[in-house]
C-alpha atoms as a PDB file:
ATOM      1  CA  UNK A   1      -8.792   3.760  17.431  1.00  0.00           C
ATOM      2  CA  UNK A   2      -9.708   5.205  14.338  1.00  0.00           C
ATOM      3  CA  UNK A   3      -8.218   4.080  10.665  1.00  0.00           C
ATOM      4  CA  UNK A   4      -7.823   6.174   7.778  1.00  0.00           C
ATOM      5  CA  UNK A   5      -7.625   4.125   4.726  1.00  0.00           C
ATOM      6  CA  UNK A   6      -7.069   6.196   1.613  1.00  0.00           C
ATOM      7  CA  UNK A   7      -7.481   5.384  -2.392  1.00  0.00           C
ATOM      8  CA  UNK A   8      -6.075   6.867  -4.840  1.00  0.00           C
ATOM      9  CA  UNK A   9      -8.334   6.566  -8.558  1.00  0.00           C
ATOM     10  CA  UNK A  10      -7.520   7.885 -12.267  1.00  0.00           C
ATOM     11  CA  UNK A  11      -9.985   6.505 -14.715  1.00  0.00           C
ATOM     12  CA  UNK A  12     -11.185   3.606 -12.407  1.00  0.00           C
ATOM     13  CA  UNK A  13     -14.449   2.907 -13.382  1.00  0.00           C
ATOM     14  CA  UNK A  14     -14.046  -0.831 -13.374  1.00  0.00           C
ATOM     15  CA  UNK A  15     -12.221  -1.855 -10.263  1.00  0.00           C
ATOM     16  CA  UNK A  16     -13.437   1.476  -8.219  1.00  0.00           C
ATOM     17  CA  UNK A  17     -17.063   0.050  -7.041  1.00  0.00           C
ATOM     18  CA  UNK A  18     -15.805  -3.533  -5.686  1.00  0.00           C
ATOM     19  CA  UNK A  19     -12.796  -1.183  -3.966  1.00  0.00           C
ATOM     20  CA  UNK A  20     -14.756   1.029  -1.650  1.00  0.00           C
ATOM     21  CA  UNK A  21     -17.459  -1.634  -1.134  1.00  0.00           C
ATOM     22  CA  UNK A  22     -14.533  -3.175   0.228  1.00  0.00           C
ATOM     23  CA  UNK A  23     -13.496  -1.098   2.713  1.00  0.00           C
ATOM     24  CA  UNK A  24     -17.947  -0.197   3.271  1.00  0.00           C
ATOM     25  CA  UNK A  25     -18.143  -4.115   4.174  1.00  0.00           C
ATOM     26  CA  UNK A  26     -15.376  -3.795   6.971  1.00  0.00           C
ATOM     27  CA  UNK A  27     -16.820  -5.099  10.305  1.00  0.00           C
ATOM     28  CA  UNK A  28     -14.764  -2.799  11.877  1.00  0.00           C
ATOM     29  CA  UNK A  29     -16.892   0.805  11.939  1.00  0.00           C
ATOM     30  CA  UNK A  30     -14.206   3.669  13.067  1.00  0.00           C
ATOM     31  CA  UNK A  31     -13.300   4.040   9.715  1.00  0.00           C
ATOM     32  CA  UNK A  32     -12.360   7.669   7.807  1.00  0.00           C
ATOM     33  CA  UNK A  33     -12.383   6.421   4.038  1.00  0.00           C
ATOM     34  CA  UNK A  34     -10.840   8.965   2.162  1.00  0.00           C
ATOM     35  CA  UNK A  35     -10.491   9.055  -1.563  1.00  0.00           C
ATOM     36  CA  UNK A  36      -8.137  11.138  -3.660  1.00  0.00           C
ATOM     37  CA  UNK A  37      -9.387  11.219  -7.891  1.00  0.00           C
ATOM     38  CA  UNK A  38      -7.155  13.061  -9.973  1.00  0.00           C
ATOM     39  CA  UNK A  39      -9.639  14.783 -11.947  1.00  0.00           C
ATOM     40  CA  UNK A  40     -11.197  11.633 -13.943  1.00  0.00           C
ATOM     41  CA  UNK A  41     -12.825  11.710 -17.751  1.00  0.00           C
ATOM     42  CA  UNK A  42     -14.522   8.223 -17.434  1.00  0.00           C
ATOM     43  CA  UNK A  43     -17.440   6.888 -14.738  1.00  0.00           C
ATOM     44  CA  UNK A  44     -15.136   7.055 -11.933  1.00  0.00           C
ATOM     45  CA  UNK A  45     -16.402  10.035  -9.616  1.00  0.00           C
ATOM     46  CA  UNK A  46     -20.233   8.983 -10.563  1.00  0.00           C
ATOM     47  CA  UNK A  47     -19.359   5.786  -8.848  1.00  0.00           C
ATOM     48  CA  UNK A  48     -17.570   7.853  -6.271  1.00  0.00           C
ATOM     49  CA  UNK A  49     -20.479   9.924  -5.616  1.00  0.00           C
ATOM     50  CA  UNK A  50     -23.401   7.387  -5.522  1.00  0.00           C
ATOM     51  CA  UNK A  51     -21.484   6.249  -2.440  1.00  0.00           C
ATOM     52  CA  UNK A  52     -20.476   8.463  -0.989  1.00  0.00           C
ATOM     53  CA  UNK A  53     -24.225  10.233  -0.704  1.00  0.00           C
ATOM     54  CA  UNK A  54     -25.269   7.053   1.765  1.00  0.00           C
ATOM     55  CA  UNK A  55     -22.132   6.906   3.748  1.00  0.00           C
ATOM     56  CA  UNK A  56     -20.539  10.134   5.552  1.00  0.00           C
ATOM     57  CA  UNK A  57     -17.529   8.330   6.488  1.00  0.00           C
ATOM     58  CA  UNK A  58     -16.311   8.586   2.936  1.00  0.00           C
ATOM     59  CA  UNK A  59     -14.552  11.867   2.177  1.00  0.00           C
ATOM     60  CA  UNK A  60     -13.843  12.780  -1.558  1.00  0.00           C
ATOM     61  CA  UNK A  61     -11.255  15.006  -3.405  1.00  0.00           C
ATOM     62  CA  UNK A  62     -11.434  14.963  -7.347  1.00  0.00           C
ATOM     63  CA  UNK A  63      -8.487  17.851  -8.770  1.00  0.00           C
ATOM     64  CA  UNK A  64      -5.304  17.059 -10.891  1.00  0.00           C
ATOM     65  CA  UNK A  65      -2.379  15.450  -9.563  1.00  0.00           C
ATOM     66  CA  UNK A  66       1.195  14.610  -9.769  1.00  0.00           C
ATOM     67  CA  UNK A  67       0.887  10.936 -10.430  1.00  0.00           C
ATOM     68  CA  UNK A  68      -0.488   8.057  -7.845  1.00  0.00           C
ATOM     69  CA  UNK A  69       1.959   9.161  -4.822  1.00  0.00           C
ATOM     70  CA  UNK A  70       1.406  12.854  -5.237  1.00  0.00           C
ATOM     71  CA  UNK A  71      -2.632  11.345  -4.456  1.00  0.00           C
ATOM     72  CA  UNK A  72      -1.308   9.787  -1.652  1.00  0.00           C
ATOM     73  CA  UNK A  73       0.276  11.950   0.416  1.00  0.00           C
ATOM     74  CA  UNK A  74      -2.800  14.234  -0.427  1.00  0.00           C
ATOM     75  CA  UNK A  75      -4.384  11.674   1.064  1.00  0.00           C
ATOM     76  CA  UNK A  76      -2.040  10.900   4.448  1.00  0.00           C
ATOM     77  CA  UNK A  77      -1.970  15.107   4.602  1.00  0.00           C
ATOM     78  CA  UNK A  78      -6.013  14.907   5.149  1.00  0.00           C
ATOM     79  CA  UNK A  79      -5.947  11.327   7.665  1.00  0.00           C
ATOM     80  CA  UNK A  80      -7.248  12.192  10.806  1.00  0.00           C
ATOM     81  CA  UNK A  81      -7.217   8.635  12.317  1.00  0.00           C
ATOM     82  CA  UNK A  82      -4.364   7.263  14.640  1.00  0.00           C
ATOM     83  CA  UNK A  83      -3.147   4.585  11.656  1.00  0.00           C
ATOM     84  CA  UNK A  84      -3.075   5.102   7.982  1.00  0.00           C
ATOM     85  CA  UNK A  85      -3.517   2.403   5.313  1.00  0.00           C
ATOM     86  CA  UNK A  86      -4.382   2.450   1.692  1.00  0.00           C
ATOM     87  CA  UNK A  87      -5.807   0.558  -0.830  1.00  0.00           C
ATOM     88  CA  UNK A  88      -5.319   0.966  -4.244  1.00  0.00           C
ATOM     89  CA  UNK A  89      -8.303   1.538  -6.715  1.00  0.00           C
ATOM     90  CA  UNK A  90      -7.948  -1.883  -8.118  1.00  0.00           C
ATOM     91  CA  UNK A  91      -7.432  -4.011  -5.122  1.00  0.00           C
ATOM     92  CA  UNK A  92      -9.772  -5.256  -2.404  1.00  0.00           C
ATOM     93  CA  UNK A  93      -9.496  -6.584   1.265  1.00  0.00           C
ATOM     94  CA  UNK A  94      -9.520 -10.131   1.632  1.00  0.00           C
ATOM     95  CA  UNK A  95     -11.941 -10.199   4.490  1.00  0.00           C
ATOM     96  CA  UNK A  96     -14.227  -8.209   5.981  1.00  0.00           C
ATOM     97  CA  UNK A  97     -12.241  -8.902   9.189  1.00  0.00           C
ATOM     98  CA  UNK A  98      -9.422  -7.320   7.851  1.00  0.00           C
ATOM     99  CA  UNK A  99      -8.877  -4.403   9.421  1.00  0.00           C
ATOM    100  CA  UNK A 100     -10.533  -5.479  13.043  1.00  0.00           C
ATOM    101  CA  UNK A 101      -7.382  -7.940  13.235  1.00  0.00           C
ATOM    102  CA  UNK A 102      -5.098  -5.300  12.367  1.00  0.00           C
ATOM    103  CA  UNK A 103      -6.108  -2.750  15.132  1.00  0.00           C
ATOM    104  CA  UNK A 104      -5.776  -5.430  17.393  1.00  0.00           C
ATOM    105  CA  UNK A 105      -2.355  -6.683  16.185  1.00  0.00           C
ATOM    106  CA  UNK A 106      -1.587  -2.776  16.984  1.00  0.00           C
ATOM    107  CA  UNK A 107      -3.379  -3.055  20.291  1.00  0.00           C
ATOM    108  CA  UNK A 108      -1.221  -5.912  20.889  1.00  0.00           C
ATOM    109  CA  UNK A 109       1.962  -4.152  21.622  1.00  0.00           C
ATOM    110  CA  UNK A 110       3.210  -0.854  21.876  1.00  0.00           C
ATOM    111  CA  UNK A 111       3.477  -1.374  17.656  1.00  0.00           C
ATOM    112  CA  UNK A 112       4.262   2.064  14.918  1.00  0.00           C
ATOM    113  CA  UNK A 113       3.014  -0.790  12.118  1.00  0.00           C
ATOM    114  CA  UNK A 114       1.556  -3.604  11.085  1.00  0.00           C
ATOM    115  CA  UNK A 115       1.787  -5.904   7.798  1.00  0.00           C
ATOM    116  CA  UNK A 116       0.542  -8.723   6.214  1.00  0.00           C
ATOM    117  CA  UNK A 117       0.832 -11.030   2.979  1.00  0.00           C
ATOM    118  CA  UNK A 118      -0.624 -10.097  -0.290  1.00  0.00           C
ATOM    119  CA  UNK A 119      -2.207 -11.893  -3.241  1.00  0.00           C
ATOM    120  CA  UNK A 120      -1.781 -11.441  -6.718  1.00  0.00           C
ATOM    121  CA  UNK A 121      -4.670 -11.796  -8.630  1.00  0.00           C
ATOM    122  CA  UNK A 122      -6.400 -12.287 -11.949  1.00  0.00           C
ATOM    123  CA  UNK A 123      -7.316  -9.070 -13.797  1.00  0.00           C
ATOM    124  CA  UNK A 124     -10.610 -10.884 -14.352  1.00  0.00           C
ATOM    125  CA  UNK A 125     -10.843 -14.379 -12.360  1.00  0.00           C
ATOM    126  CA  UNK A 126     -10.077 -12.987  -8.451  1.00  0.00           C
ATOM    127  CA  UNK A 127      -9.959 -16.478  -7.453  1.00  0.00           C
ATOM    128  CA  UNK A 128      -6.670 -17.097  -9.438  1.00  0.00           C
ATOM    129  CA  UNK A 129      -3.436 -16.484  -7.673  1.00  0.00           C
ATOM    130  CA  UNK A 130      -0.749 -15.305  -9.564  1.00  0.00           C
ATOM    131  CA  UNK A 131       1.896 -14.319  -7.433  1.00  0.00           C
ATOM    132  CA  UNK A 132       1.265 -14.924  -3.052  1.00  0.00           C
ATOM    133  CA  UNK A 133       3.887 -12.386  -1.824  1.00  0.00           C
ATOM    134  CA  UNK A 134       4.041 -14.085   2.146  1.00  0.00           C
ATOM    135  CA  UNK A 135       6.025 -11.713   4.044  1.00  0.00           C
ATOM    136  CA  UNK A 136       7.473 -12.593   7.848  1.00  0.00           C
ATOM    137  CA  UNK A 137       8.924 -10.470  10.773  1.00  0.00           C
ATOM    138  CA  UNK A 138      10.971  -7.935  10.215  1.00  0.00           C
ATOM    139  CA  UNK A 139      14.555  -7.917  11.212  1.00  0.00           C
ATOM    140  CA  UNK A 140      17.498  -5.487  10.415  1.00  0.00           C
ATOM    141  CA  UNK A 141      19.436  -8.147   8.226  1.00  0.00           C
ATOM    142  CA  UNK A 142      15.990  -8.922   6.326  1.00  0.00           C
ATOM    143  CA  UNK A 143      16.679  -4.905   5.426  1.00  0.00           C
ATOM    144  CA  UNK A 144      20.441  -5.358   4.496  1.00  0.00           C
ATOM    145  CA  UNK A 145      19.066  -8.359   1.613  1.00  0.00           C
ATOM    146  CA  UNK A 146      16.274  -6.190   0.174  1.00  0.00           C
ATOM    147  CA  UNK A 147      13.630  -7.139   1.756  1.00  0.00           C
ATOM    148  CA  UNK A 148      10.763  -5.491   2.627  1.00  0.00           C
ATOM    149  CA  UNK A 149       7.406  -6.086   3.289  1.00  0.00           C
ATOM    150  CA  UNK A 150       4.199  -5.508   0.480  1.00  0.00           C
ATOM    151  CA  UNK A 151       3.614  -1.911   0.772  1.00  0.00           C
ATOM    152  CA  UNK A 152      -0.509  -2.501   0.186  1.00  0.00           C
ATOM    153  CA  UNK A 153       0.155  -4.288   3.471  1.00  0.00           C
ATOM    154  CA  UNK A 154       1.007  -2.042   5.578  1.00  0.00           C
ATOM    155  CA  UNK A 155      -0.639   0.149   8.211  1.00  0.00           C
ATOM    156  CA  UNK A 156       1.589   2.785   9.922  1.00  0.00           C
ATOM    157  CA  UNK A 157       0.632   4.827  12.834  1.00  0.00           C
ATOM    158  CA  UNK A 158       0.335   8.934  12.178  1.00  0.00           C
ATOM    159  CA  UNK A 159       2.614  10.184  14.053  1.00  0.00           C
ATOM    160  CA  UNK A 160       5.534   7.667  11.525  1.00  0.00           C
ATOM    161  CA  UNK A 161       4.249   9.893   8.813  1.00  0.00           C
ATOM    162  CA  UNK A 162       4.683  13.084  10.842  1.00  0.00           C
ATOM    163  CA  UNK A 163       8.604  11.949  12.140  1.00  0.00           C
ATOM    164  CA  UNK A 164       9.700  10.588   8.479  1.00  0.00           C
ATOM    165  CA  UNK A 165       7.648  12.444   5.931  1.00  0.00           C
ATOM    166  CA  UNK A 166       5.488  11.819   2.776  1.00  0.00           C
ATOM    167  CA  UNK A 167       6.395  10.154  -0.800  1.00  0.00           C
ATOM    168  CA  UNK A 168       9.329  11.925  -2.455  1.00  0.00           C
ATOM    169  CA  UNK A 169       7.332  12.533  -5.889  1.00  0.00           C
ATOM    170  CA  UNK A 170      10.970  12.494  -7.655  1.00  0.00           C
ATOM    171  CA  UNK A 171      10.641   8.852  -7.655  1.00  0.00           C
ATOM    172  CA  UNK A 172       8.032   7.712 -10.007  1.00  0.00           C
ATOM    173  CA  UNK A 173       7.799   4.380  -9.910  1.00  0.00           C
ATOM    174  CA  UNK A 174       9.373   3.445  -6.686  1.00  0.00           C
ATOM    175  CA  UNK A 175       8.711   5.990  -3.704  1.00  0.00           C
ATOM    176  CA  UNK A 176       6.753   3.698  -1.792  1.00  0.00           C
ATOM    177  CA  UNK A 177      10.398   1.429  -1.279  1.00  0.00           C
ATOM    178  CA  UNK A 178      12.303   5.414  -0.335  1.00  0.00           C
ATOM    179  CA  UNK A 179       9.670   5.488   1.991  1.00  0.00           C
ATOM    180  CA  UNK A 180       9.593   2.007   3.276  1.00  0.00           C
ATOM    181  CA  UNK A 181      13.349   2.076   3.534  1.00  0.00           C
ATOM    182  CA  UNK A 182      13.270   5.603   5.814  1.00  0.00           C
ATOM    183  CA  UNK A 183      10.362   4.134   8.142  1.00  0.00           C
ATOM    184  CA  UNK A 184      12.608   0.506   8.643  1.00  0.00           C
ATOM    185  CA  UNK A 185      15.639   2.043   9.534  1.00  0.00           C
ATOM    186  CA  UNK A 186      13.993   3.722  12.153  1.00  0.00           C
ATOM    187  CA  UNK A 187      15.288   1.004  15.256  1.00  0.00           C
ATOM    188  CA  UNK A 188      12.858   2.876  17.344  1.00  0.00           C
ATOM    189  CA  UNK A 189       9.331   1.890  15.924  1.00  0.00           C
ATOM    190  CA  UNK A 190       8.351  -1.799  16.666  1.00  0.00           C
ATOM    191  CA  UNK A 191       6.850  -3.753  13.705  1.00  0.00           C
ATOM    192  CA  UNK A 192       4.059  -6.703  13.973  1.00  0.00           C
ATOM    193  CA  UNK A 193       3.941  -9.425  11.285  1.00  0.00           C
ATOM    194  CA  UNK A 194      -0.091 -10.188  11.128  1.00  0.00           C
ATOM    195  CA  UNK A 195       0.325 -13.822   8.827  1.00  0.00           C
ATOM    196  CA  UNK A 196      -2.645 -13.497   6.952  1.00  0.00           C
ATOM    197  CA  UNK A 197      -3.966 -12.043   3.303  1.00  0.00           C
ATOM    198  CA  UNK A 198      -4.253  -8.621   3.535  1.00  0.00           C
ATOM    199  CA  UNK A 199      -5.018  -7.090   0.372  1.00  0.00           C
ATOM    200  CA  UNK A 200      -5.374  -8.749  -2.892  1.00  0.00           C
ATOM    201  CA  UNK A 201      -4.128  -7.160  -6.270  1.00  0.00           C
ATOM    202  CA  UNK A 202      -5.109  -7.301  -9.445  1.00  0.00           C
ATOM    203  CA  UNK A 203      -2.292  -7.522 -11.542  1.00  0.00           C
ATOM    204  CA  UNK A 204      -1.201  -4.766 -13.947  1.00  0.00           C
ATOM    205  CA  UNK A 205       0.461  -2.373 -11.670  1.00  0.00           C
ATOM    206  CA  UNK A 206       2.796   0.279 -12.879  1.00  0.00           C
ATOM    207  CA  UNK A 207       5.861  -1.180 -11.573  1.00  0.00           C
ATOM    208  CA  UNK A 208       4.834  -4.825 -13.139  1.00  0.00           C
ATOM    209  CA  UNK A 209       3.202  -3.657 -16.506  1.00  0.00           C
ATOM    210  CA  UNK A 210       6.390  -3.906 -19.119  1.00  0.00           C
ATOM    211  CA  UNK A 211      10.158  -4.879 -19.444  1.00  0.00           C
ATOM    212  CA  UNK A 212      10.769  -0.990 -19.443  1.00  0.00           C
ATOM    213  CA  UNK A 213       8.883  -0.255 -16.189  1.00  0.00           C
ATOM    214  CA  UNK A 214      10.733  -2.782 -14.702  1.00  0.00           C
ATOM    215  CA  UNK A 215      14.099  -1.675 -15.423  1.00  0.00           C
ATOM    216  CA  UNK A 216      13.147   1.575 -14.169  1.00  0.00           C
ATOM    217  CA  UNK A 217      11.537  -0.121 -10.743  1.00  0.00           C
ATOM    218  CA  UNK A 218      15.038  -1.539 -10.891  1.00  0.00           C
ATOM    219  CA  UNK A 219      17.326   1.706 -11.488  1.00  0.00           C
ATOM    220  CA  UNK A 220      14.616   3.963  -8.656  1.00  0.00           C
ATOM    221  CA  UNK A 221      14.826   1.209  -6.229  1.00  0.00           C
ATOM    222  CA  UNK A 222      18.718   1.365  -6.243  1.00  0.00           C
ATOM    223  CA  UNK A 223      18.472   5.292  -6.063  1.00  0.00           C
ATOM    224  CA  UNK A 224      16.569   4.427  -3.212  1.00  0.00           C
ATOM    225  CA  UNK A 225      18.984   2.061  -1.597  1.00  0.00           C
ATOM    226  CA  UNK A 226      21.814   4.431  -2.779  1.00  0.00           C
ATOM    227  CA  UNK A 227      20.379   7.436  -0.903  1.00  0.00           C
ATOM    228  CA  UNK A 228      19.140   5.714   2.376  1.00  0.00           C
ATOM    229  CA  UNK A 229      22.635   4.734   2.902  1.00  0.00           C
ATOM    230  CA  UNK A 230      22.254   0.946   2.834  1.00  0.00           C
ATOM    231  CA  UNK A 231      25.697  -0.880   1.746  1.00  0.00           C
ATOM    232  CA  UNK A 232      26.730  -2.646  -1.170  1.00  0.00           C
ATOM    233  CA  UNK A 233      23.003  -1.353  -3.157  1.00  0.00           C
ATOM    234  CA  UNK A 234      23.413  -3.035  -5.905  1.00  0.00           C
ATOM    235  CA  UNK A 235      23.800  -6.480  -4.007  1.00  0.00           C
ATOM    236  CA  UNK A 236      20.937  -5.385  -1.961  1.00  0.00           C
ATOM    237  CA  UNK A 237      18.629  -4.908  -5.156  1.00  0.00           C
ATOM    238  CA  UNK A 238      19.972  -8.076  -6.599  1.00  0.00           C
ATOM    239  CA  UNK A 239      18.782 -10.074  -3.657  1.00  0.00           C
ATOM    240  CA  UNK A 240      15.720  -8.042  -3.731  1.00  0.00           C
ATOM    241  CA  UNK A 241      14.911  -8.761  -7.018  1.00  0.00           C
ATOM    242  CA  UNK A 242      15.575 -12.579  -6.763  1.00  0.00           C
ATOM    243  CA  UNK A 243      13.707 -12.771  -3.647  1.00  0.00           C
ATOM    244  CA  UNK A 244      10.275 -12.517  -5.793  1.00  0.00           C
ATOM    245  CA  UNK A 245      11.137 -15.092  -7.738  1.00  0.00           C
ATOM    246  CA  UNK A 246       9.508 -17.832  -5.087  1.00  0.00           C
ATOM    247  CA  UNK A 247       6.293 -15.996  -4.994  1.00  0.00           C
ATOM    248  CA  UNK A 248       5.408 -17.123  -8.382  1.00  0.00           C
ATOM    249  CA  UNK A 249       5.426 -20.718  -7.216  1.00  0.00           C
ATOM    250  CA  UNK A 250       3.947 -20.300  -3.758  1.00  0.00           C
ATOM    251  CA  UNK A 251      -0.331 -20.448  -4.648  1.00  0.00           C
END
């Protein structure tokens, strides 16, 4: 079964190396690693290149883009493997057993995708937790209160991609949630919880970075709710917001 993981970089220099040595250290080999650089002016693709000249698994695009999810779907558009995943330019995998267990939490079942829990992390210490965002199995009412699992998290089959589409790139800030939201109302695909670190994040992304990006996390992610139908959205993105709140204190 092979996995396409895909990372998106823009000026990465100093998180890119420990990223794909990340996904290079994996002990599980059936691996397409493809990257997507929207046309970098620092050390980025030099980094990118050096690698990718001692490993042919590693495919590399460097051109200008529409933002991080415009990279992306790029990305899924190029996947060749039977389950997607990314990892963003400044995260890493918590294990090198990562993605071994989640093949076989796909294997387990007849499953369309798999997630996990994520760590927040120390731009410069990676052994301090900021924020442990533990997820659990999904359920329709989990959708209703705004929850959802941590998109870095999750692996999707293909063929989801193919049935519900890419990143709508008129969200900026908040497409992975549209998406997430299409993919969970789907009560066909089957869902496995894997409870264990995934990924872990440095903090800084660009939905967490100031009081303005937040408020417009907020306003996208009830256009999202709004436009996927859910009731009552802005009771849904209240709970949604709240329900982060506990993953501050949980280390």
């Amino acid at each position: 079964m092979k996995v396409s993981i895909i990372t998106a970089t823009y000026n990465s220099e100093k998180t890119v190396g420990d990223c794909l040595q990340s996904v290079l250290n994996q002990d599980y080999k059936d691996i397409e690693y493809i990257v997507i650089d929207g046309a970098s002016k620092d050390d980025t693709l030099n980094i990118i290149n050096e690698i990718q000249q001692k490993h042919e698994n590693v495919i590399s695009v460097s051109e200008p883009d529409k933002g991080i999810y415009d990279a992306l779907n790029k990305g899924i558009e190029k996947a060749s493997g039977n389950i997607v995943g990314f990892l963003h330019s400044d995260d890493f995998f918590a294990s090198n057993q990562t993605i071994s267990n989640i093949v076989k939490a796909f294997k387990t079942d007849d499953i369309d995708g798999v997630y996990g829990d994520l760590h927040y992390i120390n731009s410069t210490n990676s052994d301090k937790i900021v924020r442990n965002w533990k997820s659990k199995p999904f359920s329709d009412d989990l959708l209703k209160q705004g929850w959802m699992p941590a998109h870095p998290t999750l692996f999707l089959k293909k063929a989801v991609y193919n049935k519900h589409g890419l990143f709508n790139l008129n969200f900026k800030i908040a497409a992975d949630y549209d998406l997430m939201l299409r993919i969970f109302k789907d009560k066909s695909l089957q869902f496995n919880y894997l409870p264990e670190v995934i990924t872990k994040m440095r903090v800084g992304g660009a939905s967490n970075r100031s009081l303005k990006n937040i408020w417009l996390k907020t306003r996208e992610d009830y256009m999202a709710v709004k436009g996927n139908k859910l009731e009552n959205p802005a009771l849904v993105i209240c709970s949604k917001n709240l329900s982060k709140i506990p993953q501050l204190f949980k280390k």
